[in-house]
N, C-alpha and C. Protein backbone atom coordinates (compact mmCIF):
# COMPACT_ATOMS: atom_id res chain seq x y z
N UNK A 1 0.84 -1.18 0.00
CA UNK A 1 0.00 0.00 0.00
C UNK A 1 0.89 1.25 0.00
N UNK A 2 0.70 2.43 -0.46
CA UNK A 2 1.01 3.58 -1.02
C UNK A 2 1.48 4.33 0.48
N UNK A 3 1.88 4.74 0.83
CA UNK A 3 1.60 5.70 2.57
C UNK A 3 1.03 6.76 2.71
N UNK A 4 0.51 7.48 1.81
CA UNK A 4 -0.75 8.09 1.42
C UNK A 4 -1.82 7.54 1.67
N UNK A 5 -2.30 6.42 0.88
CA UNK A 5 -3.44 5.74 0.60
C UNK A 5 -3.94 4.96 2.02
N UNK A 6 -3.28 5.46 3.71
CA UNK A 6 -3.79 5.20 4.41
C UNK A 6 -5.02 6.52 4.83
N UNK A 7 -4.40 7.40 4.20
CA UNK A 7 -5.56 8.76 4.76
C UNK A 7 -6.57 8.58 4.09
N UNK A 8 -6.71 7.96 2.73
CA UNK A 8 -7.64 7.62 1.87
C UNK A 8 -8.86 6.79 2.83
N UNK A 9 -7.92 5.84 3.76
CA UNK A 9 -8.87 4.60 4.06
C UNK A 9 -9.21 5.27 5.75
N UNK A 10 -8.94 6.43 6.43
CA UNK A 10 -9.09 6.94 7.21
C UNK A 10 -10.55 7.49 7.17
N UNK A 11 -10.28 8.54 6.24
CA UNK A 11 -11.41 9.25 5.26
C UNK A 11 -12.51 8.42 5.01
N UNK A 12 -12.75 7.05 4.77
CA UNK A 12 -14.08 6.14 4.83
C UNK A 12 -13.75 5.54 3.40
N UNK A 13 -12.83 5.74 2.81
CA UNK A 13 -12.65 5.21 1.55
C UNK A 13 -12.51 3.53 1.62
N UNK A 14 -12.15 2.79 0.43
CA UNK A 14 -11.72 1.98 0.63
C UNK A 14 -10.06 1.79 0.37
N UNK A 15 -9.60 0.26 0.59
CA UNK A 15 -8.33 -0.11 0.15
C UNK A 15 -8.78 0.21 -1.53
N UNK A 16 -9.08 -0.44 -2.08
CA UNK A 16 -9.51 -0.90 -3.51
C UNK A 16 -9.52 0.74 -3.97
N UNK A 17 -9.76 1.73 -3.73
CA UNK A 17 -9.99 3.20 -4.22
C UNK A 17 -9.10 3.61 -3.49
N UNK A 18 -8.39 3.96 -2.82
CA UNK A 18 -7.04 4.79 -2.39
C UNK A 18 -6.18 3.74 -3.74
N UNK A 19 -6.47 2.27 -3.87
CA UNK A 19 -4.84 1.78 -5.05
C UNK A 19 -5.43 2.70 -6.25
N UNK A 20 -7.04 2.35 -6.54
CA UNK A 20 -7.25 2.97 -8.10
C UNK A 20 -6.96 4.83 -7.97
N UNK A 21 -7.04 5.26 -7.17
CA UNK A 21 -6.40 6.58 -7.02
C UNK A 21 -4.73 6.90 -6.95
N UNK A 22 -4.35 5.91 -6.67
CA UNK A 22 -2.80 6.13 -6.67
C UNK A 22 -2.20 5.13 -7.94
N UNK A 23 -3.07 4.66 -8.36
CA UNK A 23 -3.15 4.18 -10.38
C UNK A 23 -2.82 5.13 -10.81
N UNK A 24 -4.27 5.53 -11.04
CA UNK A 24 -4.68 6.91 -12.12
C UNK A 24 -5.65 7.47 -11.55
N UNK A 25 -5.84 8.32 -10.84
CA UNK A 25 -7.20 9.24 -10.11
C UNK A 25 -8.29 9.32 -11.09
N UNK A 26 -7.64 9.57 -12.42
CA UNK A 26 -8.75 9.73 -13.25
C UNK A 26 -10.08 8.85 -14.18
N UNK A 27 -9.23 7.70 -13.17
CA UNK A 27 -10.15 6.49 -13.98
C UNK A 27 -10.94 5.99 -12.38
N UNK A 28 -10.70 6.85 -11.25
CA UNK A 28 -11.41 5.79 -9.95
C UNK A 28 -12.57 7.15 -10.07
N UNK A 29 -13.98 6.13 -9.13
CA UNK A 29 -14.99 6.51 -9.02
C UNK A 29 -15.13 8.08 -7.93
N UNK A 30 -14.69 8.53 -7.96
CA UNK A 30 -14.61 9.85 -7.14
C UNK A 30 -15.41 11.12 -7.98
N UNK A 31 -15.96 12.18 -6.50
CA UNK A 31 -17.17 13.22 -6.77
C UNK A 31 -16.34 14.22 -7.80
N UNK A 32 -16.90 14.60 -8.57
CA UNK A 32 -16.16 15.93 -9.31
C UNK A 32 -15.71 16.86 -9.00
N UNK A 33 -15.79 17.30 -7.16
CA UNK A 33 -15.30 17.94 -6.82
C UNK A 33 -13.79 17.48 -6.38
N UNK A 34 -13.69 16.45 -6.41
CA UNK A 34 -12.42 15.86 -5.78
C UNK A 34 -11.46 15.37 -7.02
N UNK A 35 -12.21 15.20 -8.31
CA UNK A 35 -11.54 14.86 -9.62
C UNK A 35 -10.96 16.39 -10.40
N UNK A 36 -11.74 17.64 -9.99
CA UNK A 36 -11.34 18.65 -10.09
C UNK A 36 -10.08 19.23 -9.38
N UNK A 37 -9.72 18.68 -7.88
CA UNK A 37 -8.40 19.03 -7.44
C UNK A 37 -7.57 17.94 -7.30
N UNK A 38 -7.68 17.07 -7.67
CA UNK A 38 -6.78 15.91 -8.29
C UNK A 38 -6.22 16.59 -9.08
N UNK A 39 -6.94 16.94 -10.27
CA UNK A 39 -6.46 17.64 -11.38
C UNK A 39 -5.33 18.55 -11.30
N UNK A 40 -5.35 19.32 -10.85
CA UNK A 40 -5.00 20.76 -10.18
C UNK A 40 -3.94 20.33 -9.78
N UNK A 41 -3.84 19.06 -8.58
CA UNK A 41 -2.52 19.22 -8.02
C UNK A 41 -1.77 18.92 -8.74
N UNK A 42 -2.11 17.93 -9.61
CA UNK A 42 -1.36 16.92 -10.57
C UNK A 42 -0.45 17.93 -11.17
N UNK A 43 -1.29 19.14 -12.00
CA UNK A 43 -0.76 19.92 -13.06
C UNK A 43 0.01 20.78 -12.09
N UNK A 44 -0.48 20.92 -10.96
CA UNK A 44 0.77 22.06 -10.09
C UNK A 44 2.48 20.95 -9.50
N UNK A 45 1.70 19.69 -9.61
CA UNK A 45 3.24 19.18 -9.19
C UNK A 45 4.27 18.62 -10.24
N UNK A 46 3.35 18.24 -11.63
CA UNK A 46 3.73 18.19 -12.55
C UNK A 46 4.50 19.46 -13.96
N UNK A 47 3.71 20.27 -14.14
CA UNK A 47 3.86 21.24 -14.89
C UNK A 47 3.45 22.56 -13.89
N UNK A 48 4.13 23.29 -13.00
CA UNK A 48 3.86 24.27 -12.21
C UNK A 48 3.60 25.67 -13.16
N UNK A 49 3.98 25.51 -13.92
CA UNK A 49 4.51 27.22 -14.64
C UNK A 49 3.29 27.15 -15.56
N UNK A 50 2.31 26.20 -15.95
CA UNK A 50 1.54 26.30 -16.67
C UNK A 50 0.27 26.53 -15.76
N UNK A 51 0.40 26.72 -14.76
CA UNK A 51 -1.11 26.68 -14.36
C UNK A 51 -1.34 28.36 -14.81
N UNK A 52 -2.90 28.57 -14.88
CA UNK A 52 -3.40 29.67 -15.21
C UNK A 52 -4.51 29.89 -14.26
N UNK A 53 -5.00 31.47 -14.44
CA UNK A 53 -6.17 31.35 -13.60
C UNK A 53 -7.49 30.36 -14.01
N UNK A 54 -7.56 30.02 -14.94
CA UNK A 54 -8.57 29.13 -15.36
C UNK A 54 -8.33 27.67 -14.45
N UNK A 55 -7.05 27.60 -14.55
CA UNK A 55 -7.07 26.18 -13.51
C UNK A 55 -7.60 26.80 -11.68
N UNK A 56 -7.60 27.74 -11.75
CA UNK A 56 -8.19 28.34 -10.08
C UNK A 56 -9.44 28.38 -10.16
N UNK A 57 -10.28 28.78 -11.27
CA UNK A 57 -11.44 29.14 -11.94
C UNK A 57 -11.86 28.10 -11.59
N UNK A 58 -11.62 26.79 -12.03
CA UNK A 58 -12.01 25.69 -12.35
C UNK A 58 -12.70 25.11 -10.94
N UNK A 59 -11.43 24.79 -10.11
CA UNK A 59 -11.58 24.98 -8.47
C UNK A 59 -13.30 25.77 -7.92
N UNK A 60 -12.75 27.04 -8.13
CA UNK A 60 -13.88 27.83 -7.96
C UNK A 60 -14.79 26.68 -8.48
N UNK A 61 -15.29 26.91 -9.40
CA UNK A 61 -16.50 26.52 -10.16
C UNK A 61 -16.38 24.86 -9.33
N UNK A 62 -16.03 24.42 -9.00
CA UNK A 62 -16.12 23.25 -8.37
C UNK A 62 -16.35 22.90 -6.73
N UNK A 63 -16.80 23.74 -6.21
CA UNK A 63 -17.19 24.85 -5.07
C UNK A 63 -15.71 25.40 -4.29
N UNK A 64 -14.79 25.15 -4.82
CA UNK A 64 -13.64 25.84 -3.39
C UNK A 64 -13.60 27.04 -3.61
N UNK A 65 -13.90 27.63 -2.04
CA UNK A 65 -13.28 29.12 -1.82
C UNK A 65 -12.11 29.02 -2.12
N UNK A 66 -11.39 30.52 -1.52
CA UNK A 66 -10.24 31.26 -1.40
C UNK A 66 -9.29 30.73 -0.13
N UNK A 67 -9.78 30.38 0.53
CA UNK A 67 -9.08 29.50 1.66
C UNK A 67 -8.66 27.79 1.42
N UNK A 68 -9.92 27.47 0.68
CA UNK A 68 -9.69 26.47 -0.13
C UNK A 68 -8.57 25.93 -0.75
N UNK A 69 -8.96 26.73 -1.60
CA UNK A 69 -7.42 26.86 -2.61
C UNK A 69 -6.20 27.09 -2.31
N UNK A 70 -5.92 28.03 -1.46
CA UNK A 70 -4.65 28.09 -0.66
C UNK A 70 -4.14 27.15 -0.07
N UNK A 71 -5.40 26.10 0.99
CA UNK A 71 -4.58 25.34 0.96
C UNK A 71 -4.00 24.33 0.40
N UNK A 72 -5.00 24.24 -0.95
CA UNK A 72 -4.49 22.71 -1.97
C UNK A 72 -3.33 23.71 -2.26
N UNK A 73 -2.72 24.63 -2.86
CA UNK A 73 -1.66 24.65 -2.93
C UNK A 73 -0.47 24.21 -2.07
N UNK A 74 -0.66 25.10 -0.73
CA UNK A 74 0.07 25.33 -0.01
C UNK A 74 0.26 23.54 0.63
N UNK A 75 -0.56 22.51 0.36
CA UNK A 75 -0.17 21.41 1.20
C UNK A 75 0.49 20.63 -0.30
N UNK A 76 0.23 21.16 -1.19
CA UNK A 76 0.66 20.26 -2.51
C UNK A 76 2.29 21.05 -2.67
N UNK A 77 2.28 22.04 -2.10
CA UNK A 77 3.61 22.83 -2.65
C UNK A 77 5.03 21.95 -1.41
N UNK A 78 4.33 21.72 -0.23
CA UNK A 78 4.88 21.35 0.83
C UNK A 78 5.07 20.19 0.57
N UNK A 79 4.06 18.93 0.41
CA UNK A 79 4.90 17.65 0.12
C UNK A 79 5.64 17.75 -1.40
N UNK A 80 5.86 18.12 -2.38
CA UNK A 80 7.03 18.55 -3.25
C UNK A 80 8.00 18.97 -2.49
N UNK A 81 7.99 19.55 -1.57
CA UNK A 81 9.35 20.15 -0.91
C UNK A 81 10.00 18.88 0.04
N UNK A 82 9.21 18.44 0.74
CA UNK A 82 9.85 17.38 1.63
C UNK A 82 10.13 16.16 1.07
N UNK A 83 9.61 16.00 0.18
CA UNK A 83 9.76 15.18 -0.71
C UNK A 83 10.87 15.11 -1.62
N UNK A 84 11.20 16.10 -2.19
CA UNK A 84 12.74 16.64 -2.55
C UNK A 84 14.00 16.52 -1.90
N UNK A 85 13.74 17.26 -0.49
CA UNK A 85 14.27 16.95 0.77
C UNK A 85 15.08 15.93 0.99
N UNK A 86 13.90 14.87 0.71
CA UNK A 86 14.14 13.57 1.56
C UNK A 86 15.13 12.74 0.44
N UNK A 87 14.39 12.87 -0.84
CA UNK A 87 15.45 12.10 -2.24
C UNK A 87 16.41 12.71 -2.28
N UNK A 88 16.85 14.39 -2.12
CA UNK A 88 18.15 14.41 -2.03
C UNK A 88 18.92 14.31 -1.19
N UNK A 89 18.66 13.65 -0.17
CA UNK A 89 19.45 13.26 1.14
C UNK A 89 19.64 11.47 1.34
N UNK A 90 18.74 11.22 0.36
CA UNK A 90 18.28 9.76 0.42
C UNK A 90 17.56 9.14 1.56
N UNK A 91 16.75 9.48 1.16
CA UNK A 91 15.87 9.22 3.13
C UNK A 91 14.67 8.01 2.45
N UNK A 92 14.89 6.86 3.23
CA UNK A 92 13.74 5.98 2.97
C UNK A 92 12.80 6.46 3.90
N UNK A 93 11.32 5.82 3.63
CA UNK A 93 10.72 5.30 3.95
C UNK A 93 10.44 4.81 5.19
N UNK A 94 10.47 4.70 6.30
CA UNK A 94 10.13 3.50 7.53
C UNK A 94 8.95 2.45 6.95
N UNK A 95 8.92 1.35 7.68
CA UNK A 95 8.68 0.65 7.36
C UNK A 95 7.45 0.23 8.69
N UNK A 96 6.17 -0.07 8.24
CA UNK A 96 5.31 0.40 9.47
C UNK A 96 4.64 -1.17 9.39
């Protein structure tokens, strides 16, 4: 299992949907509001320099406020950072 995909199963999800989310998000059964910032983070952790306000728009239109949004950034900008962190120092994993 993913070490993410335990908050998934915290959250009321299942095992079976935290793996198809850490597949491809875009093929598991999830609300459109949550396939909308899937999206988002993807393209902010993937391609950062391309996001536009239309990708915030989008958000919006998918009900998140302004607080909202700040924090999908701000928690998507943070695990990129520790995450960086950790590969360039070489830091595994624990093992739980």
């Amino acid at each position: 299992m993913i070490h993410h995909s335990r908050g998934v199963i915290r959250q009321g999800g299942s095992a079976e949907l935290a793996e198809k989310i850490a597949e491809d998000y875009t093929e598991a059964d999830i609300a459109d509001q949550d396939m909308a910032m899937l999206g988002f983070v993807a393209k902010l952790t993937i391609e950062p320099a391309t996001i536009t306000k239309d990708d915030v728009d989008t958000l919006r239109t998918n009900g998140f406020d302004n607080r909202a949004i700040h924090d999908i950034v701000q928690v998507t900008s943070y695990f990129a950072y520790v995450n960086r962190v950790a590969d360039g120092l070489g830091i595994e994993l624990e093992s739980k």
